[in-house]
N, C-alpha and C. Protein backbone atom coordinates (compact mmCIF):
# COMPACT_ATOMS: atom_id res chain seq x y z
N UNK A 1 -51.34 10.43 -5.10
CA UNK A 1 -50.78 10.02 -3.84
C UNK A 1 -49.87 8.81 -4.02
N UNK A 2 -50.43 8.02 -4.89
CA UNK A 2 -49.91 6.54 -4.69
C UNK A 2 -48.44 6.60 -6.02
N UNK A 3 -48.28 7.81 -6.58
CA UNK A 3 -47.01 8.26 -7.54
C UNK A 3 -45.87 8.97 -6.61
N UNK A 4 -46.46 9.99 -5.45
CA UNK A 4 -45.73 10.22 -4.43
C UNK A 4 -45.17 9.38 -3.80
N UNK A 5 -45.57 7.96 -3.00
CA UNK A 5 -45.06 7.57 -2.58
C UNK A 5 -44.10 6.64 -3.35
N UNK A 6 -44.71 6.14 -4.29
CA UNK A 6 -43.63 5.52 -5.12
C UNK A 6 -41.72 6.41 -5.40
N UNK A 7 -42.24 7.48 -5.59
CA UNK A 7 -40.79 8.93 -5.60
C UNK A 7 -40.48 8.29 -4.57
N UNK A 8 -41.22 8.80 -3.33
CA UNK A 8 -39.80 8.94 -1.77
C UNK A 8 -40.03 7.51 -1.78
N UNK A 9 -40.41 6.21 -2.19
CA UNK A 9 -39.30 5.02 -2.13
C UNK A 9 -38.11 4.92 -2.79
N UNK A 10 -38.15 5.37 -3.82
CA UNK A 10 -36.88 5.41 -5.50
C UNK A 10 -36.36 6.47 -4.43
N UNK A 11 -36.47 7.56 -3.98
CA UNK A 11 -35.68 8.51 -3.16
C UNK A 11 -34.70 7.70 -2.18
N UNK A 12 -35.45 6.92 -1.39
CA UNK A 12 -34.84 5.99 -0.21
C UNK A 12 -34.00 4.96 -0.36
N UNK A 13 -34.75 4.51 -1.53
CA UNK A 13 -33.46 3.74 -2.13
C UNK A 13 -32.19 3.91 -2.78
N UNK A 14 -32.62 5.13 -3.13
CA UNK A 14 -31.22 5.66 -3.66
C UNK A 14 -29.93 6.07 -2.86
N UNK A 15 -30.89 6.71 -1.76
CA UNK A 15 -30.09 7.52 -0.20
C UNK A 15 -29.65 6.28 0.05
N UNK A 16 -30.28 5.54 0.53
CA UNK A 16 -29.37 3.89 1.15
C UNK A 16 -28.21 3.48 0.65
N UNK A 17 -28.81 3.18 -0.89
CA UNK A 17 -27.62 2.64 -1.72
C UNK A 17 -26.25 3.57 -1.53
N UNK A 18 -26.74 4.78 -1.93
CA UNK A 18 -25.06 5.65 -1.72
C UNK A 18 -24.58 5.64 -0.29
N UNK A 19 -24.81 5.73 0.76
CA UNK A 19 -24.75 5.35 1.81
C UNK A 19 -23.81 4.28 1.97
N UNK A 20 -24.72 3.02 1.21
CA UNK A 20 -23.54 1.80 1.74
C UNK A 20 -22.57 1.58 0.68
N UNK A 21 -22.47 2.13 -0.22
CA UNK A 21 -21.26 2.58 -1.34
C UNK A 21 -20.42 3.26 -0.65
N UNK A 22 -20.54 4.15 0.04
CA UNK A 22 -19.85 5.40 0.73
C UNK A 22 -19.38 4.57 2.08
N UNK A 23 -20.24 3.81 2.75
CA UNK A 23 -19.64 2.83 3.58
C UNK A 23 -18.37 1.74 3.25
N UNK A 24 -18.35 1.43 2.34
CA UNK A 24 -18.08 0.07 1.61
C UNK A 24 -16.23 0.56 1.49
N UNK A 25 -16.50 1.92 0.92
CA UNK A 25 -15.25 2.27 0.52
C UNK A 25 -14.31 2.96 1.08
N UNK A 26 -15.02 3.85 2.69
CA UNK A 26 -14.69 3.65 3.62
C UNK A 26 -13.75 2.45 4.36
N UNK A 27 -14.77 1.42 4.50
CA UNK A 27 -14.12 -0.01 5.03
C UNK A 27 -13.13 -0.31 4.21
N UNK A 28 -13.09 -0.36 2.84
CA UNK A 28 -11.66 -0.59 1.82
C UNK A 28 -10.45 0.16 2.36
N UNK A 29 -10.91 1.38 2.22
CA UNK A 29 -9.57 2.66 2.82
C UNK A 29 -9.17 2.17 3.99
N UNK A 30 -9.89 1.88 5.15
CA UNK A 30 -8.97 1.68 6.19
C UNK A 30 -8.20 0.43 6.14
N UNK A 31 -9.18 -0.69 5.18
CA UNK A 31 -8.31 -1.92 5.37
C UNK A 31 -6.97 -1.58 4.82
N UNK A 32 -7.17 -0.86 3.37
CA UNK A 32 -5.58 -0.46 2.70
C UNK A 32 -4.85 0.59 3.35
N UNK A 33 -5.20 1.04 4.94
CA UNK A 33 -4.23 1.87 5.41
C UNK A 33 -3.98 0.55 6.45
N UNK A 34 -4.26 -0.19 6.82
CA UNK A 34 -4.13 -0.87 7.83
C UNK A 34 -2.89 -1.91 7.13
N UNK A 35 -2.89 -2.38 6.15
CA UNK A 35 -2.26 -3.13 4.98
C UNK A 35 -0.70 -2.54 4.84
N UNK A 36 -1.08 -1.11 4.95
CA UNK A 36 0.06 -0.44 4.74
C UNK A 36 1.06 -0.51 5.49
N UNK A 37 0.65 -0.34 6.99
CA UNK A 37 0.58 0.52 8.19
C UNK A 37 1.79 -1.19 8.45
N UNK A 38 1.44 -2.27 8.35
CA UNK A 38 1.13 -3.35 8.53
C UNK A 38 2.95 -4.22 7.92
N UNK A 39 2.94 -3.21 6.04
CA UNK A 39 3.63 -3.41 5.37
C UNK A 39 5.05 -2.67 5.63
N UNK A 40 4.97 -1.51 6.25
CA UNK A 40 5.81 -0.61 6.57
C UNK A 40 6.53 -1.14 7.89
N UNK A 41 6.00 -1.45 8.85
CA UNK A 41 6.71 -1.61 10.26
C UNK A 41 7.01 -3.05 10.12
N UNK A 42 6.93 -4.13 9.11
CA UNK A 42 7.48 -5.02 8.77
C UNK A 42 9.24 -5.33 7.99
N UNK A 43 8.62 -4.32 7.04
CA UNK A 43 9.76 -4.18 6.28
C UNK A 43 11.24 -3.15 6.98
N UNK A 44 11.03 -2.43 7.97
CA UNK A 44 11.47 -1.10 9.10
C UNK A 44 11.75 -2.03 10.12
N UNK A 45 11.20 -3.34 10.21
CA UNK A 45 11.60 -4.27 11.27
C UNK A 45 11.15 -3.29 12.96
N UNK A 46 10.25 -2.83 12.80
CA UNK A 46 10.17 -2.52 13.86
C UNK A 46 8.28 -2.50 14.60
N UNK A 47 8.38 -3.66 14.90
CA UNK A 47 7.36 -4.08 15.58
C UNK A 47 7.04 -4.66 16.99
N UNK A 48 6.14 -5.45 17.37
CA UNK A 48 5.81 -5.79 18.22
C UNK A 48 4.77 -7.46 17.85
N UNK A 49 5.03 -8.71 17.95
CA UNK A 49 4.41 -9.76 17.92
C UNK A 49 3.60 -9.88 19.09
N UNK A 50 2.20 -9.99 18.98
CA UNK A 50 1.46 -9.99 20.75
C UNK A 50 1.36 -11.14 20.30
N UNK A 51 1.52 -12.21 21.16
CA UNK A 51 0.97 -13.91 21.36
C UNK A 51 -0.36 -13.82 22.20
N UNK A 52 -1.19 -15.19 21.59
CA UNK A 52 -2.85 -14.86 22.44
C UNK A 52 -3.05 -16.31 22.22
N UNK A 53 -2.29 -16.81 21.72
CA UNK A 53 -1.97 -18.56 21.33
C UNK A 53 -1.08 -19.18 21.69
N UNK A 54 -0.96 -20.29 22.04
CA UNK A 54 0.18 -21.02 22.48
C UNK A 54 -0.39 -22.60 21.62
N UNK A 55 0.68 -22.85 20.62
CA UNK A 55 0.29 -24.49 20.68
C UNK A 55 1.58 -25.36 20.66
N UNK A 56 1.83 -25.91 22.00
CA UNK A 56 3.58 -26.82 21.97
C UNK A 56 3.09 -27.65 21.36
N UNK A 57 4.20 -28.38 21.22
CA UNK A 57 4.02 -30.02 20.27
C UNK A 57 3.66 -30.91 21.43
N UNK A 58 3.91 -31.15 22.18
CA UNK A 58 3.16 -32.20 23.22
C UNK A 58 2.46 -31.76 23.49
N UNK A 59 0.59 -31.92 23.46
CA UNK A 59 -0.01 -31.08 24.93
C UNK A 59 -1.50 -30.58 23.73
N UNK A 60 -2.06 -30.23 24.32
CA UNK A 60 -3.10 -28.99 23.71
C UNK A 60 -2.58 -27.43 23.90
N UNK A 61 -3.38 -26.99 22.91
CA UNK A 61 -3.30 -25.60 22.81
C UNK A 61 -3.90 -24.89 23.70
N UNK A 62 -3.57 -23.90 24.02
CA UNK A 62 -4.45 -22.59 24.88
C UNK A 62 -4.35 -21.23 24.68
N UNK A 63 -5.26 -20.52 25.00
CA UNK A 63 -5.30 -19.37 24.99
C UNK A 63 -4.18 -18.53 25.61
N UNK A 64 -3.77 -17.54 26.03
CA UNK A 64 -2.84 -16.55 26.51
C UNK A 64 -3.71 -15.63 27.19
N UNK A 65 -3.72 -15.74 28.55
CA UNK A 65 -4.51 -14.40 29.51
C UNK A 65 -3.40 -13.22 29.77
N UNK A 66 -2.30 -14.00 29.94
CA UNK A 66 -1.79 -12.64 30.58
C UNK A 66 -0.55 -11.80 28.79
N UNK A 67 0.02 -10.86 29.33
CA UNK A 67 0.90 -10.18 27.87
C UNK A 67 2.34 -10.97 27.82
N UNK A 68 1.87 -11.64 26.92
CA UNK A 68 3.21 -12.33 26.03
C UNK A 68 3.96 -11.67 24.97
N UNK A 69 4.80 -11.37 24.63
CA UNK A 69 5.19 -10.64 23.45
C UNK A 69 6.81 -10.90 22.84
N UNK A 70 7.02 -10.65 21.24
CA UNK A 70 8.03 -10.64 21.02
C UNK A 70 8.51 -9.62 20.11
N UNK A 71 9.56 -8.21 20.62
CA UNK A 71 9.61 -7.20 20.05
C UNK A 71 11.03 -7.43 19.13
N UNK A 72 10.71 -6.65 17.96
CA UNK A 72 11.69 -6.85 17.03
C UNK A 72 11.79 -5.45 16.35
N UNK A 73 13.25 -4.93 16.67
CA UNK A 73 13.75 -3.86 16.01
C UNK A 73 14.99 -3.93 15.50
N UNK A 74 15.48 -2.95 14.68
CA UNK A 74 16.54 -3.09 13.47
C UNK A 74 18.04 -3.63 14.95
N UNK A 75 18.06 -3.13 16.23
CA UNK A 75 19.35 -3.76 16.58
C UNK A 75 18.99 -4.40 17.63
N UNK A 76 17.49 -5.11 18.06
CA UNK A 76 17.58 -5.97 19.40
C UNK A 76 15.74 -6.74 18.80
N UNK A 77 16.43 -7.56 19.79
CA UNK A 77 15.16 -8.78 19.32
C UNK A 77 15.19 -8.92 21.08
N UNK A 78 14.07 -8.71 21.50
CA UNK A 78 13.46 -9.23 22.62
C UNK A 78 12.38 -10.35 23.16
N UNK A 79 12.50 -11.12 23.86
CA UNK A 79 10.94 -12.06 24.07
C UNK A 79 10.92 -12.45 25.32
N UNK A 80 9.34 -12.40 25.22
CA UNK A 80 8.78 -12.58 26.82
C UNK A 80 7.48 -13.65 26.55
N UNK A 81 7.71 -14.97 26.20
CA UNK A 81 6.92 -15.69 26.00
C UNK A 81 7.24 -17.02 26.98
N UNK A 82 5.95 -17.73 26.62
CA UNK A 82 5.72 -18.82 28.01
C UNK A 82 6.26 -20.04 27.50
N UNK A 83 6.54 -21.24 27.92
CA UNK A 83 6.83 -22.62 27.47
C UNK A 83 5.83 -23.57 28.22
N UNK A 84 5.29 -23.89 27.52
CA UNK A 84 5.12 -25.80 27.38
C UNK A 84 5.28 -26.76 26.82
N UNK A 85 5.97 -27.73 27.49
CA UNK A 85 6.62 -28.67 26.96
C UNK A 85 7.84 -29.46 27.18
N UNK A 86 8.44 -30.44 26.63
CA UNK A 86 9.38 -30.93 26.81
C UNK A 86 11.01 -29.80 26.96
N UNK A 87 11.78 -30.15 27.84
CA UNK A 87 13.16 -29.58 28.34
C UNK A 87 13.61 -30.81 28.04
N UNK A 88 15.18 -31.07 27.28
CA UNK A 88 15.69 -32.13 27.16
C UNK A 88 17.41 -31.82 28.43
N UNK A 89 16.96 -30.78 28.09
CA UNK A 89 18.40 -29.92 30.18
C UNK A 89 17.30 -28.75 30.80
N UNK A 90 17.93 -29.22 31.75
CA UNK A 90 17.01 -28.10 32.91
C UNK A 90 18.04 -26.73 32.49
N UNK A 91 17.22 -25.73 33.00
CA UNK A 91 18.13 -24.75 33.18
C UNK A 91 18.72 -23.89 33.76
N UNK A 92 19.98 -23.16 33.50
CA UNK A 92 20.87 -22.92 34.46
C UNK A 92 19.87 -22.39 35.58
N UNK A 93 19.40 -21.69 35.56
CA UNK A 93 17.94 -20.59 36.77
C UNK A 93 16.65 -21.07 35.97
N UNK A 94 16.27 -21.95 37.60
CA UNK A 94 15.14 -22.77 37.20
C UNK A 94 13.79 -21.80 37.81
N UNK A 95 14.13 -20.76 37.89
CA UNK A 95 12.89 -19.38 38.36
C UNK A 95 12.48 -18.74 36.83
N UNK A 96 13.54 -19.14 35.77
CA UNK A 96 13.57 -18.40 34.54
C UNK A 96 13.19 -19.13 33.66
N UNK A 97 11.88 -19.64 34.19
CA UNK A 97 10.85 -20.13 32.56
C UNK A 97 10.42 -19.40 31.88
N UNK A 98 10.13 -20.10 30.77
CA UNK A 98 9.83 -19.60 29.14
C UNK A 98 10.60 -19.36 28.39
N UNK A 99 10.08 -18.36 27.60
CA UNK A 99 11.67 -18.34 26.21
C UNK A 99 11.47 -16.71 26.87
N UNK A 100 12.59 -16.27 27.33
CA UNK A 100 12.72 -15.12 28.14
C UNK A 100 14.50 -14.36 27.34
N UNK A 101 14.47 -13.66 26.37
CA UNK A 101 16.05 -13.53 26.12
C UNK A 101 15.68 -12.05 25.71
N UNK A 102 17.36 -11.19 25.66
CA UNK A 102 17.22 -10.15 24.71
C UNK A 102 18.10 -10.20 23.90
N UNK A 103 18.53 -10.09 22.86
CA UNK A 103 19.60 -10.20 21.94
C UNK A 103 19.58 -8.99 20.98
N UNK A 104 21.09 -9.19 20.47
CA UNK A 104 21.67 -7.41 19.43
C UNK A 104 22.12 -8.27 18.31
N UNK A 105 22.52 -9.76 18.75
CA UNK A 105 23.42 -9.86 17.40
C UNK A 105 22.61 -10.87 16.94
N UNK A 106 21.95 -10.69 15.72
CA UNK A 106 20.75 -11.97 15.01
C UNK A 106 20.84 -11.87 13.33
N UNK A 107 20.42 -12.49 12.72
CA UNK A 107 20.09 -12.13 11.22
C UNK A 107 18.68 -12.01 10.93
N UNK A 108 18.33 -11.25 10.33
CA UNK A 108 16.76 -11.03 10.00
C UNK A 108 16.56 -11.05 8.57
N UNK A 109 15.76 -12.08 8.20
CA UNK A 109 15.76 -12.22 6.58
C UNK A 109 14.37 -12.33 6.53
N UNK A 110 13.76 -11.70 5.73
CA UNK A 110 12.60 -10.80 5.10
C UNK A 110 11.98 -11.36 3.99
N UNK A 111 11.20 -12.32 3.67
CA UNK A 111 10.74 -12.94 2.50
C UNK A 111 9.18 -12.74 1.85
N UNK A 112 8.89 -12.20 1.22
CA UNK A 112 7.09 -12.04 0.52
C UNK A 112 6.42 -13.23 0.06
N UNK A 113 5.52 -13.33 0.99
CA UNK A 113 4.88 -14.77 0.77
C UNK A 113 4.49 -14.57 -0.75
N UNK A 114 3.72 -15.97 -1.01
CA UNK A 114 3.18 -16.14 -2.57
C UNK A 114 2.02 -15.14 -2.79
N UNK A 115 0.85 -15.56 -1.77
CA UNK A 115 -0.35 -14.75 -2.33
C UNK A 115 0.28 -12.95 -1.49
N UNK A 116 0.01 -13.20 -0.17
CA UNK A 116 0.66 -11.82 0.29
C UNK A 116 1.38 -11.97 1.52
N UNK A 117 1.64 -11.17 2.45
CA UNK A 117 2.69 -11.34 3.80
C UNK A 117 3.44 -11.39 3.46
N UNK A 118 4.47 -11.96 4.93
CA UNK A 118 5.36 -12.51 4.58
C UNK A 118 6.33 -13.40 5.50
N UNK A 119 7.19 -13.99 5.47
CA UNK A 119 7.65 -14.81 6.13
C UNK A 119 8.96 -13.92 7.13
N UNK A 120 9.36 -14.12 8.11
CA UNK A 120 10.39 -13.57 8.72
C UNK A 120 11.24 -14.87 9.11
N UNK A 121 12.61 -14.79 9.05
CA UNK A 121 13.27 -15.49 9.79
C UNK A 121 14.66 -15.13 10.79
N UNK A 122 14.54 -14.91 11.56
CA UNK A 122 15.03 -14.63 12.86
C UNK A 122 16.53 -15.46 13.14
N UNK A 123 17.61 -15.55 13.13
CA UNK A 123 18.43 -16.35 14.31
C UNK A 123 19.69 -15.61 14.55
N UNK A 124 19.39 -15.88 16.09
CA UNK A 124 20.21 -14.98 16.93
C UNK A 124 21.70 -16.01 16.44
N UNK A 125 22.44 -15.12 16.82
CA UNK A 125 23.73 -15.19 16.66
C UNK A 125 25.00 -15.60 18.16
N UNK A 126 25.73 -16.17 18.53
CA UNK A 126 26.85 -16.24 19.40
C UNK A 126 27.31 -14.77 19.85
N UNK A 127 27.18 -13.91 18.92
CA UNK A 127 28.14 -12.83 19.59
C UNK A 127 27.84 -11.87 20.98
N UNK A 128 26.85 -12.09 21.51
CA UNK A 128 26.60 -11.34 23.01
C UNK A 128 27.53 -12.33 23.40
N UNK A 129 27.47 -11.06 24.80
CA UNK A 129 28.58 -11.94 25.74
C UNK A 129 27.78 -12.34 26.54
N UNK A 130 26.67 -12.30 26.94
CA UNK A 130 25.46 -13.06 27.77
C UNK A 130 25.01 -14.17 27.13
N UNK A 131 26.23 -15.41 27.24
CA UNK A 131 25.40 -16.18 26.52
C UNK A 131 24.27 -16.90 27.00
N UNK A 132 24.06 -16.80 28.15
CA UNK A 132 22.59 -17.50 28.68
C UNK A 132 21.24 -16.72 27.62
N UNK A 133 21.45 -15.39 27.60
CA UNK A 133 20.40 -14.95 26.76
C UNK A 133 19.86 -15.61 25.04
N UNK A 134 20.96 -16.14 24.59
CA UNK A 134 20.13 -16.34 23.67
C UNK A 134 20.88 -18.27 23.22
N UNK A 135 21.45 -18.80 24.42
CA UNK A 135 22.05 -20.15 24.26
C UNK A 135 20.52 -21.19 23.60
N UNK A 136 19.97 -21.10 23.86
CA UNK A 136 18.27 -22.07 23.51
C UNK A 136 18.32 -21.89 22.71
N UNK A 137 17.58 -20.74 22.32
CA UNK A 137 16.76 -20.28 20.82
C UNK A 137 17.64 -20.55 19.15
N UNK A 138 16.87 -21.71 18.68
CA UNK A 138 18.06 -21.17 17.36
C UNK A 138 17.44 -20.37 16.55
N UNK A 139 15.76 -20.63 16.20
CA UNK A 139 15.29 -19.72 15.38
C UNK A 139 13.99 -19.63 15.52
N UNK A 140 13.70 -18.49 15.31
CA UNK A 140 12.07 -17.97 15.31
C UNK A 140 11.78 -17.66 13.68
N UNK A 141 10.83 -18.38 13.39
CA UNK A 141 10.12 -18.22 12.03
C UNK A 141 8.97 -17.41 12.43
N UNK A 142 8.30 -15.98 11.92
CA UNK A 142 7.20 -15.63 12.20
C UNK A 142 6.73 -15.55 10.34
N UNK A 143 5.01 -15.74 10.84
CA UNK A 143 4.70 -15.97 9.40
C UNK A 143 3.94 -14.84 9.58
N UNK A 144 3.48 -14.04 8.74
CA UNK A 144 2.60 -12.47 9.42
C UNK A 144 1.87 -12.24 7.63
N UNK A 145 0.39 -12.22 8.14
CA UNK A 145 -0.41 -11.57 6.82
C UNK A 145 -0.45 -10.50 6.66
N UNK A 146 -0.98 -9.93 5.70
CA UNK A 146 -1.29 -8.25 5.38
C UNK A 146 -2.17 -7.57 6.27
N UNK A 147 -2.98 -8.42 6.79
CA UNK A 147 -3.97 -8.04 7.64
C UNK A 147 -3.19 -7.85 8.93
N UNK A 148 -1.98 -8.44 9.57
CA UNK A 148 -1.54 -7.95 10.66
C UNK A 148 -1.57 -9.47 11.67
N UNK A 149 -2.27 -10.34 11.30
CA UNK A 149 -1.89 -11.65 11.92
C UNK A 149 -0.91 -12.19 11.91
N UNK A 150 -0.03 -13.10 12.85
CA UNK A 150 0.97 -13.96 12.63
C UNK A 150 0.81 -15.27 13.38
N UNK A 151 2.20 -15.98 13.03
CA UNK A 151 2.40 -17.42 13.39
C UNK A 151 3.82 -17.34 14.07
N UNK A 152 3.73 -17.65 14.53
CA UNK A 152 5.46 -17.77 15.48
C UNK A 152 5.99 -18.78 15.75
N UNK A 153 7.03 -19.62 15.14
CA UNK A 153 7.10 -20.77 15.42
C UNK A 153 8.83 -20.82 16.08
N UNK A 154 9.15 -21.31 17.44
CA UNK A 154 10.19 -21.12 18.08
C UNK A 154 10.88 -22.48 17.86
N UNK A 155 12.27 -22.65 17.16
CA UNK A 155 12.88 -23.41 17.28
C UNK A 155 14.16 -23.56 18.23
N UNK A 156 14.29 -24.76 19.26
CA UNK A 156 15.15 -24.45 20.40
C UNK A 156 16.40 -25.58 20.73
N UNK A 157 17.28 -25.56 20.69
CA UNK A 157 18.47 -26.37 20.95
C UNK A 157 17.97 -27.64 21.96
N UNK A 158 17.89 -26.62 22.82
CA UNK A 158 17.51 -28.17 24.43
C UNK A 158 15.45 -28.40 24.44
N UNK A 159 14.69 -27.59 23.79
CA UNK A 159 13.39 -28.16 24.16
C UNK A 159 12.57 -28.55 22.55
N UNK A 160 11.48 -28.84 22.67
CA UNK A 160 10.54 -29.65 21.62
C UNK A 160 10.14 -27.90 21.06
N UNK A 161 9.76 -27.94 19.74
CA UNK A 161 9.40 -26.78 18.93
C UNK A 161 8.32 -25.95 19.45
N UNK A 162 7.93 -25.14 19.93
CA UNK A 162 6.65 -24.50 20.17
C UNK A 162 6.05 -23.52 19.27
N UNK A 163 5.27 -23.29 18.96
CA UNK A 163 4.11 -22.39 18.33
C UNK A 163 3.28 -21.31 18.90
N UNK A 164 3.09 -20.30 18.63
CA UNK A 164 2.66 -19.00 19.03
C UNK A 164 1.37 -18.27 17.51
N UNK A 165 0.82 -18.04 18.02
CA UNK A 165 -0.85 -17.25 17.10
C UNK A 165 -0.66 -16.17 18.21
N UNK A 166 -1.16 -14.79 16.73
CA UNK A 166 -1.37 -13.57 17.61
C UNK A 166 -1.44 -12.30 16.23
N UNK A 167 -1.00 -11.45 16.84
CA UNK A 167 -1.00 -10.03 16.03
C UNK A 167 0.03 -9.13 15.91
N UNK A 168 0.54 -8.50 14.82
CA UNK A 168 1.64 -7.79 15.30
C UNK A 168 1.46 -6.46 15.12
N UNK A 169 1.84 -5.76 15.92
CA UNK A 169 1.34 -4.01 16.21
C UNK A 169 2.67 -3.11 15.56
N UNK A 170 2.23 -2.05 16.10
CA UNK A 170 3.36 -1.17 15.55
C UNK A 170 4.39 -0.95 17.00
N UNK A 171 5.59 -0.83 17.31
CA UNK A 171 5.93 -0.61 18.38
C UNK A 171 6.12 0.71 19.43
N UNK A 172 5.31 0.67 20.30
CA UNK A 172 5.81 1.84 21.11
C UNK A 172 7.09 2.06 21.71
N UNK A 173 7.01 3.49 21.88
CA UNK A 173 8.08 3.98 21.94
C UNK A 173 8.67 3.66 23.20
């Protein structure tokens, strides 16, 4: 009796073990499709930055309740993000807070961090003829890991630098 049970423990332990082997490598696969998934719509420039962070340079940080976002594809850069902080000029439409623009004409330069990610750097260009749309903004640095996190850091002509934490998705259509 007491050799039987000894078997179906060595049995149970064995079932477990492969189990969480079979788990383990599971969780690997999706992280390296997620990595991928991650690596591809980066480099294709065609994503979506969700903000869920806000930290201006004056002030404390906060969370983000409602959808902030900044979409980036091969011919338009869009953003719908909030401001706090210093204005050094009011602006022209004082109903039109935040960093609110759409722009076609920008440079997008693409850099591979050291360990992994990578760095993006963003700046819109003069050539729309709307120049209210992109007169502020000179440049958006986003910093984005393999895992799909980023950093957004907004640099602006008339206000103090702001900062953005969040995730970047793949973009819908």
């Amino acid at each position: 009796m007491k050799s039987l049970n000894k078997i179906s423990l060595a049995l149970a332990i064995v079932l477990i073990s492969v189990g969480l082997a079979n788990a383990q490598s599971t969780r690997k696969d999706r992280k390296a499709a997620h990595v991928a998934e991650i690596k591809t719509i980066v480099e294709a420039q065609n994503y979506v930055f969700k903000a869920n962070y806000v930290s201006p340079t004056r002030g404390v940080g906060r969370a983000l309740t409602s959808d902030y976002d900044m979409t980036v594809s091969k011919d338009t850069i869009s953003a719908f993000l909030p401001y706090f902080g210093r204005a050094y000029t009011a602006p022209y439409n004082p109903t039109e807070g935040g960093i609110k623009f759409t722009n076609t004409h920008f440079t997008y330069n693409l850099k591979a961090g050291k360990k992994d990610g990578w760095t993006v750097t963003i700046k819109p260009t003069g050539k729309d003829k709307n120049i209210g749309d992109w007169r502020d903004v000179q440049t958006l640095t986003l910093s984005i890991s393999s895992d799909g996190y980023a950093s957004l850091q907004v640099i602006s002509s008339n206000r103090d630098p702001i900062s953005f934490n969040g995730t970047v998705e793949k973009r819908g259509k």
